[in-house]
N, C-alpha and C. Protein backbone atom coordinates (compact mmCIF):
# COMPACT_ATOMS: atom_id res chain seq x y z
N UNK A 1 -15.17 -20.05 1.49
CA UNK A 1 -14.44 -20.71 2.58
C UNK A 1 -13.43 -19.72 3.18
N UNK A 2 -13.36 -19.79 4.72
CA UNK A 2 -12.71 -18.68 5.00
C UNK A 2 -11.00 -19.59 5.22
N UNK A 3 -10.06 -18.47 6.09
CA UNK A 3 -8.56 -18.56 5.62
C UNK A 3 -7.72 -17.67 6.38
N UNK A 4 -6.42 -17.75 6.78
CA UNK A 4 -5.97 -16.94 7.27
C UNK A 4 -4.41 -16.68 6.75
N UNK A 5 -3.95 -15.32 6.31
CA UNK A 5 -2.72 -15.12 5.58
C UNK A 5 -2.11 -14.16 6.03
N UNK A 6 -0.87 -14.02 6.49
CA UNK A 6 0.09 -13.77 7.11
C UNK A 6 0.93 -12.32 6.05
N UNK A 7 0.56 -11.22 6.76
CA UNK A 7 1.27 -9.93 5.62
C UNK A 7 2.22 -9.97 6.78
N UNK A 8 3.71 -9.48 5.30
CA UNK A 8 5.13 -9.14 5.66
C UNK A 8 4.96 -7.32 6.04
N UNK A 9 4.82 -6.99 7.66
CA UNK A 9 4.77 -5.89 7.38
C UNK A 9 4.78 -5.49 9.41
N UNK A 10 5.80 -4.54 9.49
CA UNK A 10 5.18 -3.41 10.76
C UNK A 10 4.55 -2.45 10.84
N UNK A 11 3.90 -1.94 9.56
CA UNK A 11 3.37 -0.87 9.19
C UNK A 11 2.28 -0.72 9.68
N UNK A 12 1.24 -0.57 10.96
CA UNK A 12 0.00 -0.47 11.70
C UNK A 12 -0.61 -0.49 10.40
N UNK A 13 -1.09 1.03 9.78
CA UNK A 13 -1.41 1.63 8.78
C UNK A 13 -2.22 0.62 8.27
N UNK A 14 -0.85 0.30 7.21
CA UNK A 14 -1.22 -0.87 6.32
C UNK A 14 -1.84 -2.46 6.29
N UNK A 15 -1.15 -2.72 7.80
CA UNK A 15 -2.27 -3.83 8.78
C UNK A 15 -3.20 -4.32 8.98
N UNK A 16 -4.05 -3.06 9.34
CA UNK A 16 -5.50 -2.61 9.43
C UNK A 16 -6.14 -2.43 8.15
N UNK A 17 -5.43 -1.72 7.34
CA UNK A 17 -6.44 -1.52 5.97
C UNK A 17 -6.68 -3.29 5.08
N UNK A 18 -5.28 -3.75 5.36
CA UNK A 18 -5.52 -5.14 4.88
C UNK A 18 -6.71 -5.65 5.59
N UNK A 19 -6.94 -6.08 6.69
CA UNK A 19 -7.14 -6.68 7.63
C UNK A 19 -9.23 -6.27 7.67
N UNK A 20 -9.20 -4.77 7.27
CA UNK A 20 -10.38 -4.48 6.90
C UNK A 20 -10.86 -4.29 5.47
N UNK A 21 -10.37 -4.79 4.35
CA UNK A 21 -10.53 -4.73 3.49
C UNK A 21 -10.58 -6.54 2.86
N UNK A 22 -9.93 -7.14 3.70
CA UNK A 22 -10.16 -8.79 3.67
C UNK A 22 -11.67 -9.35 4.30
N UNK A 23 -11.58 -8.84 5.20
CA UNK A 23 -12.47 -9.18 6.52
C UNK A 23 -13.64 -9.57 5.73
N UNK A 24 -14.75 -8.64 4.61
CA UNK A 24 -16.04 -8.83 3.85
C UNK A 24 -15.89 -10.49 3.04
N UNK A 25 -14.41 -10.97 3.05
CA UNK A 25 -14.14 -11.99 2.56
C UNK A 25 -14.22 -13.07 3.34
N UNK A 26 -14.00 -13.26 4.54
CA UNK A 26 -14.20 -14.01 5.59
C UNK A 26 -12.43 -14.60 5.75
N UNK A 27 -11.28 -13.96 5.05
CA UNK A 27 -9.88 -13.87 5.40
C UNK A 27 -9.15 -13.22 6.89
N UNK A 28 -8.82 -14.12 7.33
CA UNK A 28 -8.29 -12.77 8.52
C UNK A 28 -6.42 -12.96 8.16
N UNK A 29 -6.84 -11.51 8.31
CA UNK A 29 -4.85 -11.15 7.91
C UNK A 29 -4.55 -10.96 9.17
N UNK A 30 -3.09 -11.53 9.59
CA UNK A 30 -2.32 -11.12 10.69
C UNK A 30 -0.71 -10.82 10.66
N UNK A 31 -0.24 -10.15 11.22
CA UNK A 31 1.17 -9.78 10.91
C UNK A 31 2.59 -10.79 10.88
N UNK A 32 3.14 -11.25 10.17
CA UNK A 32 4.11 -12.58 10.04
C UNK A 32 4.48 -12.42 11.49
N UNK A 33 4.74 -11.60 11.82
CA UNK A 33 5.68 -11.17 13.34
C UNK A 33 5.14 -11.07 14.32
N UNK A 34 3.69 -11.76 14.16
CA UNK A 34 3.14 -12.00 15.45
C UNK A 34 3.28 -13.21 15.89
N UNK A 35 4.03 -13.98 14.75
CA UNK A 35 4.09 -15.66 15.21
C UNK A 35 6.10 -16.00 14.72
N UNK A 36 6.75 -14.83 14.16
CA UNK A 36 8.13 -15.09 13.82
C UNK A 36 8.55 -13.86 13.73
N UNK A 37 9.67 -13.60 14.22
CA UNK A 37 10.46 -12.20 13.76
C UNK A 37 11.56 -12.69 12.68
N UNK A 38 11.05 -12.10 11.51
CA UNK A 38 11.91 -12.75 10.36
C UNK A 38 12.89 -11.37 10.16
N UNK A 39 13.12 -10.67 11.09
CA UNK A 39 13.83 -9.58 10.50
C UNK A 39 13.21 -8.58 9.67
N UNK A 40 14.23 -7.76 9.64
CA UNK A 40 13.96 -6.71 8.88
C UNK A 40 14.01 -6.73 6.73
N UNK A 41 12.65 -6.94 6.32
CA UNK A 41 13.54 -7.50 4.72
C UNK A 41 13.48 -6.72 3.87
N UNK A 42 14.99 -5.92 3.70
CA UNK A 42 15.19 -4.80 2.91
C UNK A 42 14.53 -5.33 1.43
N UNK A 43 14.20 -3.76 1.50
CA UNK A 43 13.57 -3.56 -0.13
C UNK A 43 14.30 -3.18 -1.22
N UNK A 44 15.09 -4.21 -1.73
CA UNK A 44 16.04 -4.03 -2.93
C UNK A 44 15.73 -3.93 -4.28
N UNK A 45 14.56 -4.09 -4.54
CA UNK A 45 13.57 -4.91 -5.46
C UNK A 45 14.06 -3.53 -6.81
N UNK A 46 13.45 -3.45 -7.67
CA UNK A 46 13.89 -2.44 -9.09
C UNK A 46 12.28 -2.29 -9.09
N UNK A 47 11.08 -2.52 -8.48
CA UNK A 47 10.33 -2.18 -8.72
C UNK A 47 9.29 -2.95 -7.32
N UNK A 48 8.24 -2.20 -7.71
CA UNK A 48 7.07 -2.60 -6.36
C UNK A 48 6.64 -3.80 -6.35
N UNK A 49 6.23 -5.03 -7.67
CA UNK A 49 6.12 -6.38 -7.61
C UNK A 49 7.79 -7.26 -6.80
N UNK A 50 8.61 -6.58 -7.23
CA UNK A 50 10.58 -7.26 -6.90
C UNK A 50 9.88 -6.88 -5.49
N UNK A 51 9.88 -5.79 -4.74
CA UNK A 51 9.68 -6.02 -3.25
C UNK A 51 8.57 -6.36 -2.19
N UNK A 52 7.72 -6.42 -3.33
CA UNK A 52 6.36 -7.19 -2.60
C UNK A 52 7.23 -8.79 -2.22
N UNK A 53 7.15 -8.98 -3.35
CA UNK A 53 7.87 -10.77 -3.48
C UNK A 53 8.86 -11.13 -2.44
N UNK A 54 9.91 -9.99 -2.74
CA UNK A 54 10.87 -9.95 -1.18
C UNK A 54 10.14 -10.38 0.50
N UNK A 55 9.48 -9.35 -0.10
CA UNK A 55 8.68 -9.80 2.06
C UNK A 55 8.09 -10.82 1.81
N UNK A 56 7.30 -11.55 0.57
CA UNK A 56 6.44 -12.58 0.85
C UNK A 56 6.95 -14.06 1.06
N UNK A 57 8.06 -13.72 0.11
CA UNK A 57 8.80 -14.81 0.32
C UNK A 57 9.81 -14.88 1.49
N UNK A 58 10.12 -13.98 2.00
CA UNK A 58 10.77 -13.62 3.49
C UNK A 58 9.49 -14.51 4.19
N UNK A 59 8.69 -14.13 4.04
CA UNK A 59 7.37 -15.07 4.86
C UNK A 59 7.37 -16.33 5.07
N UNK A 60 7.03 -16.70 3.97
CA UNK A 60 6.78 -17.85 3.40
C UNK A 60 7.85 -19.01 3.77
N UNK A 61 9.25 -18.81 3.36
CA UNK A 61 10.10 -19.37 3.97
C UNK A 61 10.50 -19.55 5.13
N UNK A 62 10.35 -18.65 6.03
CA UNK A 62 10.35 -18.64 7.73
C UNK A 62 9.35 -19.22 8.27
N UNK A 63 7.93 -19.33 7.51
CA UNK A 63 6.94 -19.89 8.58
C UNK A 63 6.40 -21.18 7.80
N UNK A 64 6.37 -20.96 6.49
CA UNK A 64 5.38 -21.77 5.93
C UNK A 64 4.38 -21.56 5.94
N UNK A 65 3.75 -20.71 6.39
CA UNK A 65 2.73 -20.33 6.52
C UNK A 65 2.33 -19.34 4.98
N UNK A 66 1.18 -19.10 4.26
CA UNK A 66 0.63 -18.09 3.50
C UNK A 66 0.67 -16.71 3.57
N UNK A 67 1.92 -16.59 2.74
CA UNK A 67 2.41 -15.28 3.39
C UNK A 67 1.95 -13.73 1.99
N UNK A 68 1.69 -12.71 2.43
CA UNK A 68 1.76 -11.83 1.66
C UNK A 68 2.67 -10.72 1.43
N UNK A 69 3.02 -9.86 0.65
CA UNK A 69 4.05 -8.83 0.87
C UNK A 69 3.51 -8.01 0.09
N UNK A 70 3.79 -6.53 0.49
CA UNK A 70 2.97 -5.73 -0.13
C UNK A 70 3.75 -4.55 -0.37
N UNK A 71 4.04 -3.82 -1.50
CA UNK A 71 5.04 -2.16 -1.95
C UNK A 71 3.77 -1.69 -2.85
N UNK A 72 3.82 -0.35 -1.99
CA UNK A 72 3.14 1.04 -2.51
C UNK A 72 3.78 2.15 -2.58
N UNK A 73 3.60 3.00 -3.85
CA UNK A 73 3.60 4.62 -3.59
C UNK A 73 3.26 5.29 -4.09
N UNK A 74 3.75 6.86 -4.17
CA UNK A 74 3.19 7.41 -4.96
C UNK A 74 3.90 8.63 -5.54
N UNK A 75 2.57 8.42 -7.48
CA UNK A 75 4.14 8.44 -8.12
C UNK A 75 3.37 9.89 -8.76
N UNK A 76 3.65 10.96 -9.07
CA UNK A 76 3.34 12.37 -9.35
C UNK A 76 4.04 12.78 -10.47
N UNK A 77 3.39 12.93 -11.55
CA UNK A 77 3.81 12.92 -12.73
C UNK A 77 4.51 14.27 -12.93
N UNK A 78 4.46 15.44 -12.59
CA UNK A 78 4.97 16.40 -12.22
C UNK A 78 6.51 16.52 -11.94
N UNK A 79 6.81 15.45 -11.10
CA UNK A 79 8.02 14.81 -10.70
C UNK A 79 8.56 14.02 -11.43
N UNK A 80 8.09 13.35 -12.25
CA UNK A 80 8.56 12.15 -13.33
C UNK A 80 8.50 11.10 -12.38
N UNK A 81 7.13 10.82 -11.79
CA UNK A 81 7.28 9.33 -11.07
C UNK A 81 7.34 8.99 -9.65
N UNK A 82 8.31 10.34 -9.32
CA UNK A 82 8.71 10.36 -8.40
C UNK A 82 7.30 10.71 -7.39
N UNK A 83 7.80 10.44 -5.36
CA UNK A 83 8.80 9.39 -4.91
C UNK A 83 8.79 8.17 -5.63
N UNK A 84 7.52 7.73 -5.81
CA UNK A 84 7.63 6.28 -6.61
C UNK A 84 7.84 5.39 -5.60
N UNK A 85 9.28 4.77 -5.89
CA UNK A 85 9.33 3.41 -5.03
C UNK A 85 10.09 4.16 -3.68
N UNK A 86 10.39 4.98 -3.67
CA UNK A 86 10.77 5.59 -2.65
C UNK A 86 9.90 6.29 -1.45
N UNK A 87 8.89 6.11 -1.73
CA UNK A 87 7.98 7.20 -1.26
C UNK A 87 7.80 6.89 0.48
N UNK A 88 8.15 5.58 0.89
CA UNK A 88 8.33 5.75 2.27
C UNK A 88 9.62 6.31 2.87
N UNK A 89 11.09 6.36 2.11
CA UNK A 89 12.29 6.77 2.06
C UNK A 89 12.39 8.35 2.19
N UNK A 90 11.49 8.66 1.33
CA UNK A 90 11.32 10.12 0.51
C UNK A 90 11.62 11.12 1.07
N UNK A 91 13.01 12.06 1.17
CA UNK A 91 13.60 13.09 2.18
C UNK A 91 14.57 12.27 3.25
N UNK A 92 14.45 10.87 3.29
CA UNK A 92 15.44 9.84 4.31
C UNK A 92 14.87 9.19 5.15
N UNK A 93 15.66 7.87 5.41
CA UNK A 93 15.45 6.81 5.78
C UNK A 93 14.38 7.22 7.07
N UNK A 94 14.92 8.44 8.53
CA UNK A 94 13.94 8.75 9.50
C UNK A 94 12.63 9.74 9.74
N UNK A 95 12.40 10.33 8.56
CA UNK A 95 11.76 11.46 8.14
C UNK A 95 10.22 10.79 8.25
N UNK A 96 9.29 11.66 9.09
CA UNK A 96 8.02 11.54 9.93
C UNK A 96 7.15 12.22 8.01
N UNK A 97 5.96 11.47 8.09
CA UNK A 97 5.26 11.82 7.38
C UNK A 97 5.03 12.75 6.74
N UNK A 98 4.61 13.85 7.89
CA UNK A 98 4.65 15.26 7.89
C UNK A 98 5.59 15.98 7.24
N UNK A 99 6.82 15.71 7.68
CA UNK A 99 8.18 16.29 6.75
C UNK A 99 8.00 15.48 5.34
N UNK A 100 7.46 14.29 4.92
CA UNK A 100 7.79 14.00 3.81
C UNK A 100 6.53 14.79 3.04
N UNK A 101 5.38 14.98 3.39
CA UNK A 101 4.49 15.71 2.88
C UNK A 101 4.94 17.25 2.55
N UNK A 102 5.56 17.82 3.82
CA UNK A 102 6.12 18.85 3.37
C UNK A 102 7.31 19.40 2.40
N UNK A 103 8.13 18.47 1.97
CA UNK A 103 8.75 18.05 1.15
C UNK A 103 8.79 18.05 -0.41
N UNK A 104 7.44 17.40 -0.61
CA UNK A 104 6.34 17.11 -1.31
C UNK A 104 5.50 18.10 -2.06
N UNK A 105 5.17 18.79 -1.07
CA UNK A 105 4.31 20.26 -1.21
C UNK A 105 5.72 21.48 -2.12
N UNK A 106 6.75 21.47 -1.60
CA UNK A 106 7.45 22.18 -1.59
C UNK A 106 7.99 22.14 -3.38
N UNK A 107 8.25 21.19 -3.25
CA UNK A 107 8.66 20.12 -4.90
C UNK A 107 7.72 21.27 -5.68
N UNK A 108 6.21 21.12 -5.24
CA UNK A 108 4.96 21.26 -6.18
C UNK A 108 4.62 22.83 -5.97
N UNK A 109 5.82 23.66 -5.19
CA UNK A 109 5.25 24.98 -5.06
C UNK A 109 5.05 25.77 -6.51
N UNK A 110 4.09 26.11 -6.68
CA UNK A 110 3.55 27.14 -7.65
C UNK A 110 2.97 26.35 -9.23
N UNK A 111 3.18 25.02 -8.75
CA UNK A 111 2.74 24.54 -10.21
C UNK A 111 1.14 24.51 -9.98
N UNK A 112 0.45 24.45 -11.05
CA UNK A 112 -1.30 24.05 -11.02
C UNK A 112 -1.83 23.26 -11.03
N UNK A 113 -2.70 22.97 -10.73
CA UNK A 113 -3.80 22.20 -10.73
C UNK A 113 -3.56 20.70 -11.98
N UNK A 114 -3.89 21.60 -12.70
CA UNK A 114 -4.18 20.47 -13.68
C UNK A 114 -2.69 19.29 -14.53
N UNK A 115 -1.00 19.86 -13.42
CA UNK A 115 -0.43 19.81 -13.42
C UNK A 115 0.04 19.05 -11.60
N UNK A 116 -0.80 18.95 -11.32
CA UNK A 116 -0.44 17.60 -10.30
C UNK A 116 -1.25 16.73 -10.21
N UNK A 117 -1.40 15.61 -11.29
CA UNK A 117 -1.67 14.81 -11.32
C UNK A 117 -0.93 13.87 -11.15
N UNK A 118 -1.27 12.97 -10.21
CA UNK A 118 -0.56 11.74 -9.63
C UNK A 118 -1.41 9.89 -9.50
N UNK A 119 -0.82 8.82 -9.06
CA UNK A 119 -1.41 7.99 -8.51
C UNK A 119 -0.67 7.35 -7.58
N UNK A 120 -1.95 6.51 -6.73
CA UNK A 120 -0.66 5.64 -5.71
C UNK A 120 -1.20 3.91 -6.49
N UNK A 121 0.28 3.24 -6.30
CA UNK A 121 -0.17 2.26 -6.85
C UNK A 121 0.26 1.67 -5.68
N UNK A 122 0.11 0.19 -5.58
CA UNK A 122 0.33 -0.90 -4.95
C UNK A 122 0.12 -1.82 -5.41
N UNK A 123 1.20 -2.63 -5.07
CA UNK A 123 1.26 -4.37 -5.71
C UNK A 123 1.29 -5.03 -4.60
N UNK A 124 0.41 -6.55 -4.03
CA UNK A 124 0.67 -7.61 -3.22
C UNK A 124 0.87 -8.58 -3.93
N UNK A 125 1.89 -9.42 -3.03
CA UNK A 125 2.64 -10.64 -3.59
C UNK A 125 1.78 -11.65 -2.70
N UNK A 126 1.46 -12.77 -3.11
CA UNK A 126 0.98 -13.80 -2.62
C UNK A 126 1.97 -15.15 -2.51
N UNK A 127 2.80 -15.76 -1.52
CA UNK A 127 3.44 -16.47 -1.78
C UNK A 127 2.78 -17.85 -0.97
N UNK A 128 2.65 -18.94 -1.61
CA UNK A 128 2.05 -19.96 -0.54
C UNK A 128 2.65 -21.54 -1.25
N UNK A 129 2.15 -22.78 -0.60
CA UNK A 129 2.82 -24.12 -0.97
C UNK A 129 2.93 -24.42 -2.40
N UNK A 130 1.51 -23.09 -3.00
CA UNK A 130 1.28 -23.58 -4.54
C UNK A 130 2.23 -23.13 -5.58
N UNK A 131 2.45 -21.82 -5.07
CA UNK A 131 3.37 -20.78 -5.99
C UNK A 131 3.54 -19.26 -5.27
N UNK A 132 3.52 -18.81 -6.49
CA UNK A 132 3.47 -17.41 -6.29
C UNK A 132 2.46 -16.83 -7.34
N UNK A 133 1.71 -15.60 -6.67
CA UNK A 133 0.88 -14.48 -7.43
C UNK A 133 1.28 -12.94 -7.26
N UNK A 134 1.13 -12.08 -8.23
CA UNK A 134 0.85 -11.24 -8.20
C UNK A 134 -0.21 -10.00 -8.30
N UNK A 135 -0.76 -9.19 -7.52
CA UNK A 135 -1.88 -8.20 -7.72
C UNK A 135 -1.71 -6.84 -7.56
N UNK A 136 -2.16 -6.24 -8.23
CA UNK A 136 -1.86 -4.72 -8.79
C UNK A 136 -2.89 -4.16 -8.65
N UNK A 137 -2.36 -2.96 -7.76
CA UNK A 137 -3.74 -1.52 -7.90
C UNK A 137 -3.89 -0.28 -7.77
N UNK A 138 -4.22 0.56 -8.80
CA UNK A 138 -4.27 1.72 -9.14
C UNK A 138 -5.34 2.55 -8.86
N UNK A 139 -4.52 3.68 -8.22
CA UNK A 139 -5.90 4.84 -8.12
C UNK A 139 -5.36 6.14 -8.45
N UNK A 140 -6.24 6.87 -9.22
CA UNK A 140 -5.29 7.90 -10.06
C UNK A 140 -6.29 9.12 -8.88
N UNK A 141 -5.54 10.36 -9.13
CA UNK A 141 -5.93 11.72 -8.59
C UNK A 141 -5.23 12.56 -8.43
N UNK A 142 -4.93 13.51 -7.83
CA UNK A 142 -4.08 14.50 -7.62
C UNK A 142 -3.41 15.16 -6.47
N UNK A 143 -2.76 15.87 -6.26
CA UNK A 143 -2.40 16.44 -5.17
C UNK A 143 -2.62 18.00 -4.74
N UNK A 144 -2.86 17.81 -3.59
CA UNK A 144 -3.37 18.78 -2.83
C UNK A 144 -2.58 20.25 -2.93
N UNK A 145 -3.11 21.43 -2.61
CA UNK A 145 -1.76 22.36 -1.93
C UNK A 145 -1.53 22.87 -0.89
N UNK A 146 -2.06 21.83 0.28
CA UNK A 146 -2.07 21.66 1.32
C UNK A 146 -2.28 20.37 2.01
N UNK A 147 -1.72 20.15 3.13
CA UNK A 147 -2.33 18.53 4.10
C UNK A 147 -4.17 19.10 4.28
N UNK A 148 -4.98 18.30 3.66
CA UNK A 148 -5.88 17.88 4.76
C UNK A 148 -6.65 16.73 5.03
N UNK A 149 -7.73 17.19 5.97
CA UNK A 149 -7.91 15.49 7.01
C UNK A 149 -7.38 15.16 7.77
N UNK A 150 -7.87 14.08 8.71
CA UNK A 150 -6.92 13.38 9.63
C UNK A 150 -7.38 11.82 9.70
N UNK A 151 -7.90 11.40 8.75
CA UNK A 151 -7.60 9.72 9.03
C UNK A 151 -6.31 9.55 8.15
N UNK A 152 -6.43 7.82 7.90
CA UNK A 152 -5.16 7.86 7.37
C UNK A 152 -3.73 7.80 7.73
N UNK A 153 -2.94 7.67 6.53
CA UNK A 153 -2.08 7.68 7.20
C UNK A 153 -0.66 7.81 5.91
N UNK A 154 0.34 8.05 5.94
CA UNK A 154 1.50 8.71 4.69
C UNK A 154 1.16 10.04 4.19
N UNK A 155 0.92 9.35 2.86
CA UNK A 155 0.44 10.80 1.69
C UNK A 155 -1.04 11.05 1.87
N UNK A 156 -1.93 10.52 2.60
CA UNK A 156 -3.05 10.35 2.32
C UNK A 156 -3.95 12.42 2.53
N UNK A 157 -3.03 12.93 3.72
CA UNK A 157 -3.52 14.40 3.64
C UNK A 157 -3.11 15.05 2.29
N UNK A 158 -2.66 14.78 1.58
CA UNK A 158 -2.47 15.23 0.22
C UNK A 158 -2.92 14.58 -1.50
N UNK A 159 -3.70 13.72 -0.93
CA UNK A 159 -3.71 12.87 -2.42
C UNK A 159 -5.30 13.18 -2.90
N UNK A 160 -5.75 14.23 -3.79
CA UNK A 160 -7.21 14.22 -3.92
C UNK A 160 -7.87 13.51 -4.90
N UNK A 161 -8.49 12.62 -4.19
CA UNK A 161 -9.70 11.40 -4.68
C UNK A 161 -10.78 12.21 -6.03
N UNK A 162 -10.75 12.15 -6.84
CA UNK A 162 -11.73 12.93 -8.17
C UNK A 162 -12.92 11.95 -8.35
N UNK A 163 -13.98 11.92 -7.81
CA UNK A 163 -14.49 13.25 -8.66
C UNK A 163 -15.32 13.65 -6.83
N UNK A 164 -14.15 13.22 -5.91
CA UNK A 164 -15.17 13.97 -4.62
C UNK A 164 -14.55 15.00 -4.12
N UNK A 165 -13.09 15.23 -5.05
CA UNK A 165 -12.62 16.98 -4.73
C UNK A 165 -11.84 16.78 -3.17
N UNK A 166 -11.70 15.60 -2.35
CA UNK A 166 -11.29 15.66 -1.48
C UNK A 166 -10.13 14.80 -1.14
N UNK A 167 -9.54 15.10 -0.12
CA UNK A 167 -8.87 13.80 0.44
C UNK A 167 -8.46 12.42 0.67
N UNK A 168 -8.10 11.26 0.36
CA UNK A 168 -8.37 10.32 1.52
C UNK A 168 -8.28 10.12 2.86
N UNK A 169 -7.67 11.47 3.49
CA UNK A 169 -7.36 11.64 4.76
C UNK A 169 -8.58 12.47 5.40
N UNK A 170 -9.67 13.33 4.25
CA UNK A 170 -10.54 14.09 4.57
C UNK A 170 -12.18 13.02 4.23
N UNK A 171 -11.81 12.01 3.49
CA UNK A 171 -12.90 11.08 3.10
C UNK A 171 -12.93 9.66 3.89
N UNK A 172 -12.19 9.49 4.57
CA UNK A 172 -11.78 8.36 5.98
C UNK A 172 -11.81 7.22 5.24
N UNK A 173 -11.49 5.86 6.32
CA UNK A 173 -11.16 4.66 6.04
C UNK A 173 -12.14 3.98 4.75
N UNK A 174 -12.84 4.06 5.65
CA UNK A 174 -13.87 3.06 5.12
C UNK A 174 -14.55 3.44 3.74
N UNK A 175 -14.42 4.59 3.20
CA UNK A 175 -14.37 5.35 1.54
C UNK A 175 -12.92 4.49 1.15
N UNK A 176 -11.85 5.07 1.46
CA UNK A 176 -10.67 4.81 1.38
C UNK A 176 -10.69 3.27 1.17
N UNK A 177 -11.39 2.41 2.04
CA UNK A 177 -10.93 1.37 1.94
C UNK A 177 -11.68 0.18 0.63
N UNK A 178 -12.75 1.25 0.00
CA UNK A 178 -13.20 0.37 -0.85
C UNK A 178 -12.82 1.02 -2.45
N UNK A 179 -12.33 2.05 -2.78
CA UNK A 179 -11.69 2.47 -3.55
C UNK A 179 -10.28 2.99 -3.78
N UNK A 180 -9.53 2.38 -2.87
CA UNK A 180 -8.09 2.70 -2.85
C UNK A 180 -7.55 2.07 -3.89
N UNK A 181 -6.10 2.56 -3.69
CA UNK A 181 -4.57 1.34 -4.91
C UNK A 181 -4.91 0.04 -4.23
N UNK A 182 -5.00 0.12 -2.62
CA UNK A 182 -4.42 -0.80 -1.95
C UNK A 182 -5.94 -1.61 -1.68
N UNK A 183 -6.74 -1.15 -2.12
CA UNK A 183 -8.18 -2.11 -1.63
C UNK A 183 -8.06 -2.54 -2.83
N UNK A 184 -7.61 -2.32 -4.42
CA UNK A 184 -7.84 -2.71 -5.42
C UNK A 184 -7.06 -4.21 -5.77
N UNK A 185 -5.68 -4.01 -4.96
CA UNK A 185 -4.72 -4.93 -5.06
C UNK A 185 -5.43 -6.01 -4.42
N UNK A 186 -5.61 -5.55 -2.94
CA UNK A 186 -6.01 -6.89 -1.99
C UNK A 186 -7.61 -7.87 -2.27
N UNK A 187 -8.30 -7.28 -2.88
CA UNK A 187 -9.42 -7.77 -3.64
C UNK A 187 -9.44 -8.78 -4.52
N UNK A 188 -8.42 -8.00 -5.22
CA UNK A 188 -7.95 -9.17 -6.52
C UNK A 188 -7.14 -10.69 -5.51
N UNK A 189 -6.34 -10.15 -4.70
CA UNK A 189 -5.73 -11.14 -3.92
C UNK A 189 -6.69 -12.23 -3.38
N UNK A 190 -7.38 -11.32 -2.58
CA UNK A 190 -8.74 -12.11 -1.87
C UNK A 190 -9.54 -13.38 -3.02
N UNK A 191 -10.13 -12.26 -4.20
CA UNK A 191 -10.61 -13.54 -5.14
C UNK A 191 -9.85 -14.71 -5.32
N UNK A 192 -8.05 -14.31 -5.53
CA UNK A 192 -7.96 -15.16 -6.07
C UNK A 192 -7.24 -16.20 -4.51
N UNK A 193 -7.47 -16.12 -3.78
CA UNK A 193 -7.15 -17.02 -2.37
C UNK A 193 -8.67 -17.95 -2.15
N UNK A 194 -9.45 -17.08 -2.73
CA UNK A 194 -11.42 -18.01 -2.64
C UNK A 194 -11.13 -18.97 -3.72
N UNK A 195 -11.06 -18.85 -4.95
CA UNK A 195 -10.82 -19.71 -5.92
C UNK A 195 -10.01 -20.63 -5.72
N UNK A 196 -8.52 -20.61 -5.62
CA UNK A 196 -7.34 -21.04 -5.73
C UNK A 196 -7.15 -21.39 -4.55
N UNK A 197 -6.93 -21.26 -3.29
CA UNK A 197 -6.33 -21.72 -2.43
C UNK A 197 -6.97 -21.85 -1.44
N UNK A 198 -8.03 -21.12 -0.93
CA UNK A 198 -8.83 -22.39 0.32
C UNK A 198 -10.02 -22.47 -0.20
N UNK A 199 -10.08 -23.49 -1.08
CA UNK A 199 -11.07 -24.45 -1.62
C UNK A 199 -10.74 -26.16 -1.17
């Protein structure tokens, strides 16, 4: 049965990947703020489930409507974690991708290979009349020592997908979108919106 659920988010990017990664489900995602401007809902959270929940329930309460919220990043063990929950912040609040990649790179100058290993995770919050859920998703790989590719969009010119040696920015959406953190999270979401909630 199909459904329609409302992500807390201005992020194009992330929009679209929802939006095409639901779609095989017969879900259509649309942006809370195409039907309410609930503001801006800072991410205070101590971790990526605390600020998923933040936007969803920012949702949820403003419209009533089935709302989702979604925190990703990525965390490079090299760094101890880091950006982590910061990773859209990462270098400051106005800092363009590019500078945070370069940033990034810079952190990782001269270390090896087998010494940047990283993942991006992502958690979506599901908030609706019934309750609340949570979904989690992990994709492990490494980092580049260089940007490449051009789909995509953040870290994605730097994050290499194993065992195809490449990119997600050099392996495009639609790879990307069925083995990502963030296709892993919203999947689980999806099942559990078929089961649980539009039945």
């Amino acid at each position: 049965m199909s459904g329609e659920v409302y992500l807390v988010t201005r992020n194009e990017g992330k929009l679209k990947e929802a939006k095409d990664i639901l779609a095989p489900f017969s879900i259509s995602v649309k942006s809370i703020y195409e039907i309410c401007d609930i503001g801006k809902v800072e991410e205070k959270g101590e971790n990526y489930a605390h600020n998923a929940l933040l936007k969803a329930r920012a949702g949820f309460i403003n419209t009533g409507k089935i709302s989702l919220g979604e925190d990703s990043g990525l965390e490079v063990d090299y760094l101890r974690g880091a950006p982590g929950l910061y990773s859209a912040r990462f270098g400051g609040e106005n800092v363009s991708s590019g500078d945070k990649i370069s940033l990034l790179l810079k952190s990782l100058q001269g270390v090896p290979q087998e010494e940047r290993t990283a993942r991006f995770v992502c958690v979506v919050a599901l908030v609706w009349e019934g309750g609340e859920e949570i979904f989690r998703g992990v994709c492990e790989g490494y980092i580049a020592e260089e940007p490449r590719g051009n789909t995509g969009f953040g870290y994605d010119p730097i994050f290499i997908f194993p065992p195809e040696v490449k990119t997600f920015a050099e392996l495009g959406s639609e790879f990307k979108n069925r083995y990502s953190h963030r296709s892993r999270a919203f999947r689980q979401c999806a099942e559990f919106l078929i089961g649980e909630v539009f039945h």
